[in-house]
C-alpha atoms as a PDB file:
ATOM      1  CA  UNK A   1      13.275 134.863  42.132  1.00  0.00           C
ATOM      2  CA  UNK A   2      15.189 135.641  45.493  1.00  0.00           C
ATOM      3  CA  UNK A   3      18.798 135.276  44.729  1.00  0.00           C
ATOM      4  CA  UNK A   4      21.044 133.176  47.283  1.00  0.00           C
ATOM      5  CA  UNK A   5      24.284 133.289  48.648  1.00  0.00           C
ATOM      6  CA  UNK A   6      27.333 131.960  46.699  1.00  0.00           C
ATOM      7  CA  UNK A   7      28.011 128.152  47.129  1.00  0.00           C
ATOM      8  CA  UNK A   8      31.805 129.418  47.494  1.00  0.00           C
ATOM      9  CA  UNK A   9      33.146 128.961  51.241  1.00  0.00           C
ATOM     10  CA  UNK A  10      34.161 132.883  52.089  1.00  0.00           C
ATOM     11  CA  UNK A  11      36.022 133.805  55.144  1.00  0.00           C
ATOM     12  CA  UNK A  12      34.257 137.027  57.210  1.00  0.00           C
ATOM     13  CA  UNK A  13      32.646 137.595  53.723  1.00  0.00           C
ATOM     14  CA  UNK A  14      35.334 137.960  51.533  1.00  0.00           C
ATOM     15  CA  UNK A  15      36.275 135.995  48.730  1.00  0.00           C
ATOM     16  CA  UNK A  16      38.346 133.282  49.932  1.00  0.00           C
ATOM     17  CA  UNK A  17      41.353 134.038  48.235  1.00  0.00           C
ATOM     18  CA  UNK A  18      44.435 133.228  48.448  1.00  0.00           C
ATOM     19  CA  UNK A  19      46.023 136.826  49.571  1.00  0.00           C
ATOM     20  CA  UNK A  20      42.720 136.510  52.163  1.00  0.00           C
ATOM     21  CA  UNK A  21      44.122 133.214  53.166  1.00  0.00           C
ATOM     22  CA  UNK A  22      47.855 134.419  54.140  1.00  0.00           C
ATOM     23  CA  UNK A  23      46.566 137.636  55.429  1.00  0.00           C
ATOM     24  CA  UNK A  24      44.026 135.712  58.374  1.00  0.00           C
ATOM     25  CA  UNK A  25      47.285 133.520  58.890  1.00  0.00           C
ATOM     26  CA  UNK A  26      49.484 135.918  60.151  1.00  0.00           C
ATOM     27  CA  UNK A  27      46.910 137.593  61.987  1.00  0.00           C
ATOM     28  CA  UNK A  28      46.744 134.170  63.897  1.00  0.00           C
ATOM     29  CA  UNK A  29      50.118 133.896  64.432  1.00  0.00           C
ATOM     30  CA  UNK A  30      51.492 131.919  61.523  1.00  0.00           C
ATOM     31  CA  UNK A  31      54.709 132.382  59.395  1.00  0.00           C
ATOM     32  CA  UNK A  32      55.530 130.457  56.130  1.00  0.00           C
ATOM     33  CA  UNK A  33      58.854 130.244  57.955  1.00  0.00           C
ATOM     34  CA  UNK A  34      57.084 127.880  60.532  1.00  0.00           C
ATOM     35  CA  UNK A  35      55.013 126.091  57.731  1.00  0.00           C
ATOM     36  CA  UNK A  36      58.160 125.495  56.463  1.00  0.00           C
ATOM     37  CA  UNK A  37      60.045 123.865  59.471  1.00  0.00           C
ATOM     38  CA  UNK A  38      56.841 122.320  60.196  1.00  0.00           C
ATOM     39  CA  UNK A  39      56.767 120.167  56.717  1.00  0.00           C
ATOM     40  CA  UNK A  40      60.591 120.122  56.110  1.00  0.00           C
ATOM     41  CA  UNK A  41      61.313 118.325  52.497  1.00  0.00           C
ATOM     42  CA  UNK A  42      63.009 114.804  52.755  1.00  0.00           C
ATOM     43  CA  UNK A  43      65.897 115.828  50.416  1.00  0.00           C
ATOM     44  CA  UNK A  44      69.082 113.727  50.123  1.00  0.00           C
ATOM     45  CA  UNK A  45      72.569 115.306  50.728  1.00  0.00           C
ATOM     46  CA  UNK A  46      74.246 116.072  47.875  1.00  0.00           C
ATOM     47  CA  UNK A  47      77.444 114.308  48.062  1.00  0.00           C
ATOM     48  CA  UNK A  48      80.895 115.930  46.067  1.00  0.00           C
ATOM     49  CA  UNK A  49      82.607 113.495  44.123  1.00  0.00           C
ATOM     50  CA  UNK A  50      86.405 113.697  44.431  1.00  0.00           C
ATOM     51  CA  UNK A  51      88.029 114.835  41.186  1.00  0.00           C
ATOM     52  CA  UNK A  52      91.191 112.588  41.795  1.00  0.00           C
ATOM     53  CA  UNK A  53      91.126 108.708  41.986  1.00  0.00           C
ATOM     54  CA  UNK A  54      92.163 107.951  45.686  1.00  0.00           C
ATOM     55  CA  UNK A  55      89.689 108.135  48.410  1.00  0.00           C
ATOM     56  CA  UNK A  56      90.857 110.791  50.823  1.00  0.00           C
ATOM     57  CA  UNK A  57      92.674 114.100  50.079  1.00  0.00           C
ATOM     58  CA  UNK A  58      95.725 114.122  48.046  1.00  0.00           C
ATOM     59  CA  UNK A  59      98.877 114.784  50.497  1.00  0.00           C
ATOM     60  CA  UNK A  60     101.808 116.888  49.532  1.00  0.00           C
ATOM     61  CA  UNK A  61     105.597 115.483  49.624  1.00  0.00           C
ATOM     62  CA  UNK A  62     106.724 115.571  52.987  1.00  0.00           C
ATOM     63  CA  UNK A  63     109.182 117.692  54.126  1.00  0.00           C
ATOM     64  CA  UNK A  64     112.174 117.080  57.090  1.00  0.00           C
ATOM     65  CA  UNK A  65     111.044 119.402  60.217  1.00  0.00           C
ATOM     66  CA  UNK A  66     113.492 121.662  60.995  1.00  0.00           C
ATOM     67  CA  UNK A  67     115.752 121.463  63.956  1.00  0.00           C
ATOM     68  CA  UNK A  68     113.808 123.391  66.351  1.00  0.00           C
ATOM     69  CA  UNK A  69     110.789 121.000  66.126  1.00  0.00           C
ATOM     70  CA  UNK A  70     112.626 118.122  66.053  1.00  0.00           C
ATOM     71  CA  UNK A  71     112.021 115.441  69.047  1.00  0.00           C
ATOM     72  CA  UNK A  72     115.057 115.445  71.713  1.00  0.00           C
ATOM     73  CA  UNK A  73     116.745 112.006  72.065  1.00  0.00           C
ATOM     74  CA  UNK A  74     114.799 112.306  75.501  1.00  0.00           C
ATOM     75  CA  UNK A  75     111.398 112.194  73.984  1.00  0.00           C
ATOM     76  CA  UNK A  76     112.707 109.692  71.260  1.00  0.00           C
ATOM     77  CA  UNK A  77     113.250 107.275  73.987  1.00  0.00           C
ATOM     78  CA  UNK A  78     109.964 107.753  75.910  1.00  0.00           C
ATOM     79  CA  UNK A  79     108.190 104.535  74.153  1.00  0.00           C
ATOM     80  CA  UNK A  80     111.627 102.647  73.107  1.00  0.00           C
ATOM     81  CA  UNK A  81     114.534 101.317  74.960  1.00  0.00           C
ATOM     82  CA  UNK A  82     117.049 103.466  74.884  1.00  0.00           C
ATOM     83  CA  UNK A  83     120.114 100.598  72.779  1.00  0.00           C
ATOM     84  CA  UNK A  84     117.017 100.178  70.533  1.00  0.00           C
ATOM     85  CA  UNK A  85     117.113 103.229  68.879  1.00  0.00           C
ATOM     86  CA  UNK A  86     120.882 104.479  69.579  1.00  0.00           C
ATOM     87  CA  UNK A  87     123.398 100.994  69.962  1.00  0.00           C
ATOM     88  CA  UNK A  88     126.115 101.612  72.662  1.00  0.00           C
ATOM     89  CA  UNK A  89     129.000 102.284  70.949  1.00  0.00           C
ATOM     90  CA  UNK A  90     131.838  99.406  72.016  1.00  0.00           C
ATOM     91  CA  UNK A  91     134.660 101.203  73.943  1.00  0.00           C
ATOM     92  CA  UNK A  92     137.777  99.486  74.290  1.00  0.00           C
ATOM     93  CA  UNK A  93     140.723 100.281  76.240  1.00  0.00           C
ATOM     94  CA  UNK A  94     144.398  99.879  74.972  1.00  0.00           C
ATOM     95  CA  UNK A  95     144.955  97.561  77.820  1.00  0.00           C
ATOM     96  CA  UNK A  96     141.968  95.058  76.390  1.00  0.00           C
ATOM     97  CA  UNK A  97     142.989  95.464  72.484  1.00  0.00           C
ATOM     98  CA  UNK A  98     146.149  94.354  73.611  1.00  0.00           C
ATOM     99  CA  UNK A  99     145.438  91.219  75.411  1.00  0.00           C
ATOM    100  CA  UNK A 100     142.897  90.981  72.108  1.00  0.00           C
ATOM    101  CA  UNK A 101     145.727  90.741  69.737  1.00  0.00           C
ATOM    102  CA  UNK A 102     147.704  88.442  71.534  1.00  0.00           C
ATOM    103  CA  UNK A 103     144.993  85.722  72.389  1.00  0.00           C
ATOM    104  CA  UNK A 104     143.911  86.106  68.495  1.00  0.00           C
ATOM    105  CA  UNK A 105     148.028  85.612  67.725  1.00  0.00           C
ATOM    106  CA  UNK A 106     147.894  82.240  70.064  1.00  0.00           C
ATOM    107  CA  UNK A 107     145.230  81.190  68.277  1.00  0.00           C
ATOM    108  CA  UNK A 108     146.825  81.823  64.609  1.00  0.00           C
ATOM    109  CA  UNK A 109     150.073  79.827  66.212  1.00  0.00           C
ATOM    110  CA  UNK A 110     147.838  76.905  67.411  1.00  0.00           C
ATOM    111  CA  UNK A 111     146.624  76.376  63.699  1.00  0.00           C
ATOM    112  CA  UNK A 112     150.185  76.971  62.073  1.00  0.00           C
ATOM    113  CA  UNK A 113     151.690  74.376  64.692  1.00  0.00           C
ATOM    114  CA  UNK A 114     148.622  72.180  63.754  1.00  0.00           C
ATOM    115  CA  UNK A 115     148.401  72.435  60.225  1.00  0.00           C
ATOM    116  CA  UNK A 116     152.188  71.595  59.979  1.00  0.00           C
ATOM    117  CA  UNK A 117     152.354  68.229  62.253  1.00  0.00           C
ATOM    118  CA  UNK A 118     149.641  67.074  59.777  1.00  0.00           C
ATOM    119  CA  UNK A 119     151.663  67.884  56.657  1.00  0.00           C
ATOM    120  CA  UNK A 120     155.337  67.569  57.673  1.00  0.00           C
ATOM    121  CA  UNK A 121     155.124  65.960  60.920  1.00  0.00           C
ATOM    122  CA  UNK A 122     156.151  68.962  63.050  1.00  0.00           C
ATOM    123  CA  UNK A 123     155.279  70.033  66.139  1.00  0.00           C
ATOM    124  CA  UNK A 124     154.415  66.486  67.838  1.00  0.00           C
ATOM    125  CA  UNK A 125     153.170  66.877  71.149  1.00  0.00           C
ATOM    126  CA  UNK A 126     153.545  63.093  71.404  1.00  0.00           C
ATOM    127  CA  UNK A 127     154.340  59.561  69.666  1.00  0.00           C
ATOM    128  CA  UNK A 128     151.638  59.826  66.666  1.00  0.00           C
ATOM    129  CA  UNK A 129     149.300  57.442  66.341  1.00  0.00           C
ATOM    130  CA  UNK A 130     147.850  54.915  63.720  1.00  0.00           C
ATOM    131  CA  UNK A 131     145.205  57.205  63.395  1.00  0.00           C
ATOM    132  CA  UNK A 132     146.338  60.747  63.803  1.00  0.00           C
ATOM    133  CA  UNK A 133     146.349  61.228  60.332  1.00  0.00           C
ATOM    134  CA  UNK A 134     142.794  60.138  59.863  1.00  0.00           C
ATOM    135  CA  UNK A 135     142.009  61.694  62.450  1.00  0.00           C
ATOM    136  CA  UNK A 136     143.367  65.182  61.765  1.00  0.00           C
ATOM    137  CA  UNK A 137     142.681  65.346  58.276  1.00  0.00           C
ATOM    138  CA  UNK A 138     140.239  67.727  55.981  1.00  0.00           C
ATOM    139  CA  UNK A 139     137.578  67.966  58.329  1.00  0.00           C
ATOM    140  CA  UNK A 140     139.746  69.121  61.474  1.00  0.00           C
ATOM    141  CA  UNK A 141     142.321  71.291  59.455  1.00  0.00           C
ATOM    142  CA  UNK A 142     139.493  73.539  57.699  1.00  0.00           C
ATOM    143  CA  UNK A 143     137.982  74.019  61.226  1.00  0.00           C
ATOM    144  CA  UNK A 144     141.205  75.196  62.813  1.00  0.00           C
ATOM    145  CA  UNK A 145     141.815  77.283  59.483  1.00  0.00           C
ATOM    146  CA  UNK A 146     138.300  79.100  59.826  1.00  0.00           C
ATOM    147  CA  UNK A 147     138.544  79.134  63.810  1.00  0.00           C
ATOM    148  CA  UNK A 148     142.072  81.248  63.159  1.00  0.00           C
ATOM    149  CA  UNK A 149     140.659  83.868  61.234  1.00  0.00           C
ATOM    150  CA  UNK A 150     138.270  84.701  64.227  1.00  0.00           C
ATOM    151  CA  UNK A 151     136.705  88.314  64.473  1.00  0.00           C
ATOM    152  CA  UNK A 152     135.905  90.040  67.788  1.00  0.00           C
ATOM    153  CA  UNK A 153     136.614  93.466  69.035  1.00  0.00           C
ATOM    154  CA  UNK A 154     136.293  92.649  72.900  1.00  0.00           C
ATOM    155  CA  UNK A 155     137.475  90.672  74.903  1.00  0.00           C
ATOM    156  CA  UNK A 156     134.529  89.090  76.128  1.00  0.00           C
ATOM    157  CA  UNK A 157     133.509  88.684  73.362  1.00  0.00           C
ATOM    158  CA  UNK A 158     136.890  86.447  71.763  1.00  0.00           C
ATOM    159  CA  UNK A 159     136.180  84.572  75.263  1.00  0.00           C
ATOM    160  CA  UNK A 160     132.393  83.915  74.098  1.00  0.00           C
ATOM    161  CA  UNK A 161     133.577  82.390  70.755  1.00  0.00           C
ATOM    162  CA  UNK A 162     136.709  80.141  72.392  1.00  0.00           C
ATOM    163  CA  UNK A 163     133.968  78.849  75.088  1.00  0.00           C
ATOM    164  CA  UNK A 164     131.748  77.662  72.103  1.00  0.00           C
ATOM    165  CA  UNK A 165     134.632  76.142  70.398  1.00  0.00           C
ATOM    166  CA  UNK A 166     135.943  74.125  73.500  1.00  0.00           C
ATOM    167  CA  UNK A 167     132.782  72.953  74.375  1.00  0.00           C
ATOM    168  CA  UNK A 168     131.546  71.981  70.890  1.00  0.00           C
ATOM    169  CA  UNK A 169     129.963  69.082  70.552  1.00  0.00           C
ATOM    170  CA  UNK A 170     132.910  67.872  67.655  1.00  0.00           C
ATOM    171  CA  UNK A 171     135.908  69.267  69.880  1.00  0.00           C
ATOM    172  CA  UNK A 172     137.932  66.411  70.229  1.00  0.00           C
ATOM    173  CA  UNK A 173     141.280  66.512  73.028  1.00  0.00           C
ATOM    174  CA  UNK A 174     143.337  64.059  71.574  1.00  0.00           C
ATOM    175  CA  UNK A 175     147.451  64.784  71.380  1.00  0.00           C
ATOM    176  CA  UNK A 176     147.623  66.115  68.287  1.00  0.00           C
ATOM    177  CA  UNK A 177     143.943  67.564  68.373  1.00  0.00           C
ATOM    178  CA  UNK A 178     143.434  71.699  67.588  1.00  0.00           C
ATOM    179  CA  UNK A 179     142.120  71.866  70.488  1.00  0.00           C
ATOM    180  CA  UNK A 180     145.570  70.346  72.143  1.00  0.00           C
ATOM    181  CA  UNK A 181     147.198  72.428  69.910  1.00  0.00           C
ATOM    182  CA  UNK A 182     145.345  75.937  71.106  1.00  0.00           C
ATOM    183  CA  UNK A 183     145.337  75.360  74.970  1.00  0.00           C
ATOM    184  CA  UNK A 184     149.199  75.029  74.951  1.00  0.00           C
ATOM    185  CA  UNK A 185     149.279  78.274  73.309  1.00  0.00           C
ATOM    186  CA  UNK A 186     146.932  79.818  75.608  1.00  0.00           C
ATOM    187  CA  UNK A 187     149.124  78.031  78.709  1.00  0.00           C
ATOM    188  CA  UNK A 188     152.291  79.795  77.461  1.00  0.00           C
ATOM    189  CA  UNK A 189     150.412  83.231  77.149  1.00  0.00           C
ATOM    190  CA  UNK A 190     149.018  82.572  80.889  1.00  0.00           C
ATOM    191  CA  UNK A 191     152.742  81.485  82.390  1.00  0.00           C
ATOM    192  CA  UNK A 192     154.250  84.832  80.678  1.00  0.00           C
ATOM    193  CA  UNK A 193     151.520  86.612  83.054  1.00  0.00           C
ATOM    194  CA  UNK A 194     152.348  84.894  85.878  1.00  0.00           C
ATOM    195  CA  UNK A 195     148.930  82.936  85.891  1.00  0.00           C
ATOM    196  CA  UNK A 196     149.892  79.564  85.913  1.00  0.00           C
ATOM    197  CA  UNK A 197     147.317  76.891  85.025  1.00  0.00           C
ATOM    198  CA  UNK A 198     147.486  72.842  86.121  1.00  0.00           C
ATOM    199  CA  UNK A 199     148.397  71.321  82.597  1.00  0.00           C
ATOM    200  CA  UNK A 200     147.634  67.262  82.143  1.00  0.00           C
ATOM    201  CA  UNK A 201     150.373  65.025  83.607  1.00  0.00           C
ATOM    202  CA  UNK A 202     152.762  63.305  80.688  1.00  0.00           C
ATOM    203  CA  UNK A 203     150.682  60.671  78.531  1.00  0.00           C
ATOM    204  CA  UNK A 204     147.622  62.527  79.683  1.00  0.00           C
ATOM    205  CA  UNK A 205     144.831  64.313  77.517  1.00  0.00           C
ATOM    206  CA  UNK A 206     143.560  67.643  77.836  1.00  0.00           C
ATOM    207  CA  UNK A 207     139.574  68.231  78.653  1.00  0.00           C
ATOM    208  CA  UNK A 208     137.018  70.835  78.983  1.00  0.00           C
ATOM    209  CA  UNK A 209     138.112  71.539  82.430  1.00  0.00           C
ATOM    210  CA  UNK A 210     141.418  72.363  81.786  1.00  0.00           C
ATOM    211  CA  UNK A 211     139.870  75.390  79.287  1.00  0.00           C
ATOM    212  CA  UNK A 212     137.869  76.232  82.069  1.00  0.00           C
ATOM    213  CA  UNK A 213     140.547  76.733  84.256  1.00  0.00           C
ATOM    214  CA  UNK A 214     142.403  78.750  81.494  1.00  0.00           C
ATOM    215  CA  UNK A 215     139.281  80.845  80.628  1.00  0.00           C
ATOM    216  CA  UNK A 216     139.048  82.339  85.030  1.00  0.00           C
ATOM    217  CA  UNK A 217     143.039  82.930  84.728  1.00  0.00           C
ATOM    218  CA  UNK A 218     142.199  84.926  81.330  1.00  0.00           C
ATOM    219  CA  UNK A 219     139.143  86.675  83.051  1.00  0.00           C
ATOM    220  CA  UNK A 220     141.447  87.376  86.149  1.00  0.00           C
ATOM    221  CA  UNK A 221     144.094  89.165  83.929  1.00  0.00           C
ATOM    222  CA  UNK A 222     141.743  91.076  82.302  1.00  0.00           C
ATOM    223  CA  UNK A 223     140.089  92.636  85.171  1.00  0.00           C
ATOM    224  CA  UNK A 224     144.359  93.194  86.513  1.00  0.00           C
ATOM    225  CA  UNK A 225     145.074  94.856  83.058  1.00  0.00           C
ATOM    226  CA  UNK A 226     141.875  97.043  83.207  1.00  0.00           C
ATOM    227  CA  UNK A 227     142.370  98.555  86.634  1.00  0.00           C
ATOM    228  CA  UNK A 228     146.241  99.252  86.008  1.00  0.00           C
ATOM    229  CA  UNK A 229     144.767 101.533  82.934  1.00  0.00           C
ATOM    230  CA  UNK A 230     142.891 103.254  85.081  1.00  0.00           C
ATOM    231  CA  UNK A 231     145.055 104.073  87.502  1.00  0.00           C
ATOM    232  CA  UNK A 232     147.176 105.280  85.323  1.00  0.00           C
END
């Protein structure tokens, strides 16, 4: 019987092994580098669990930068107004503390002289009336009392506070009102300064104006006191 050929597939007659198989690969131009990045695996990232329980990297405790790397007050102020991160400090002259202390003394007198016409009848500015006492009683005597133990450091700001208080909505100008009481004080201040101001004619009530008036003679001696510093 004639034998016959191998039913095995054979490359150029040799077995078709798999060292036969690699060998003819190369020799065409292959790699098993290249049949690697041709049929990459589909492998999923390995992802490293934190060891600690927050989600991003533990920080250290922070430290204060030294001088040297410090920001200027320059660079501070690049994004910010300048009075909102340093405040202006309030200067005030010996001239204005002055004129301070004696408008916050005319005030303290206006409550004293008030206070005492409503307990011993002093002080009347004129004939009292049926209801002066009524009038003048709890309500008006703790308001003087608190308005007396005012706080302000400059001088516009004590004018600020007396403008609010004159043109309250509860300020009342009768003859033996605070009010009444606190504009004669702040005429006799105003006459020793030379700055006269109209007063209200006999049997006549103060108003608003009349504060206004006093406030622009106040204003006037200011501005006198403040250059006379300064030129001295």
């Amino acid at each position: 019987m004639k034998q016959t050929k191998s039913s095995n597939p054979t490359l150029g007659g040799k077995p078709n092994s798999v060292a036969t198989r690699k060998e003819e690969w190369l020799k065409a131009g292959f790699s098993v580098e290249k049949l690697k990045q041709d049929n990459p695996k589909t492998t999923a990232p390995v992802v490293k669990k934190l060891t600690h329980p927050t989600l991003s990297r533990a920080m250290g405790p922070k430290r204060r930068l030294p001088t040297s790397m410090r920001l200027s007050r320059r660079e501070m102020t690049f994004f910010y107004q300048e009075n909102e991160l340093f405040p202006p400090e309030t200067v005030v002259s010996e001239a204005e503390e002055k004129l301070i202390n004696r408008l916050k003394q005319a005030i303290k007198n206006a409550q004293i002289k008030y206070q005492e016409h409503y307990l011993k009848g002093s002080f009347p500015r004129a004939e009292t009336g049926w209801f002066s006492s009524f009038r003048h009683r709890l309500f008006g005597q703790s308001r003087a009392l608190d308005f007396s133990k005012i706080e302000a450091n400059a001088f516009k700001a004590l004018v600020k506070k007396l403008d609010d208080f004159f043109n309250a909505a509860e300020t009342r100008y009768h003859h033996h009102s605070f009010s009444s009481y606190l504009l004669d004080e702040l005429m006799v201040l105003l006459e020793q300064e030379n700055k006269a101001v109209k007063k209200p004619k006999t049997g006549e009530h103060y108003d608003s104006s009349h504060w206004t008036e006093s406030r622009l003679a106040l204003e006037e001696l200011f501005t006198k006191e403040n250059i006379i510093n300064l030129c001295y």
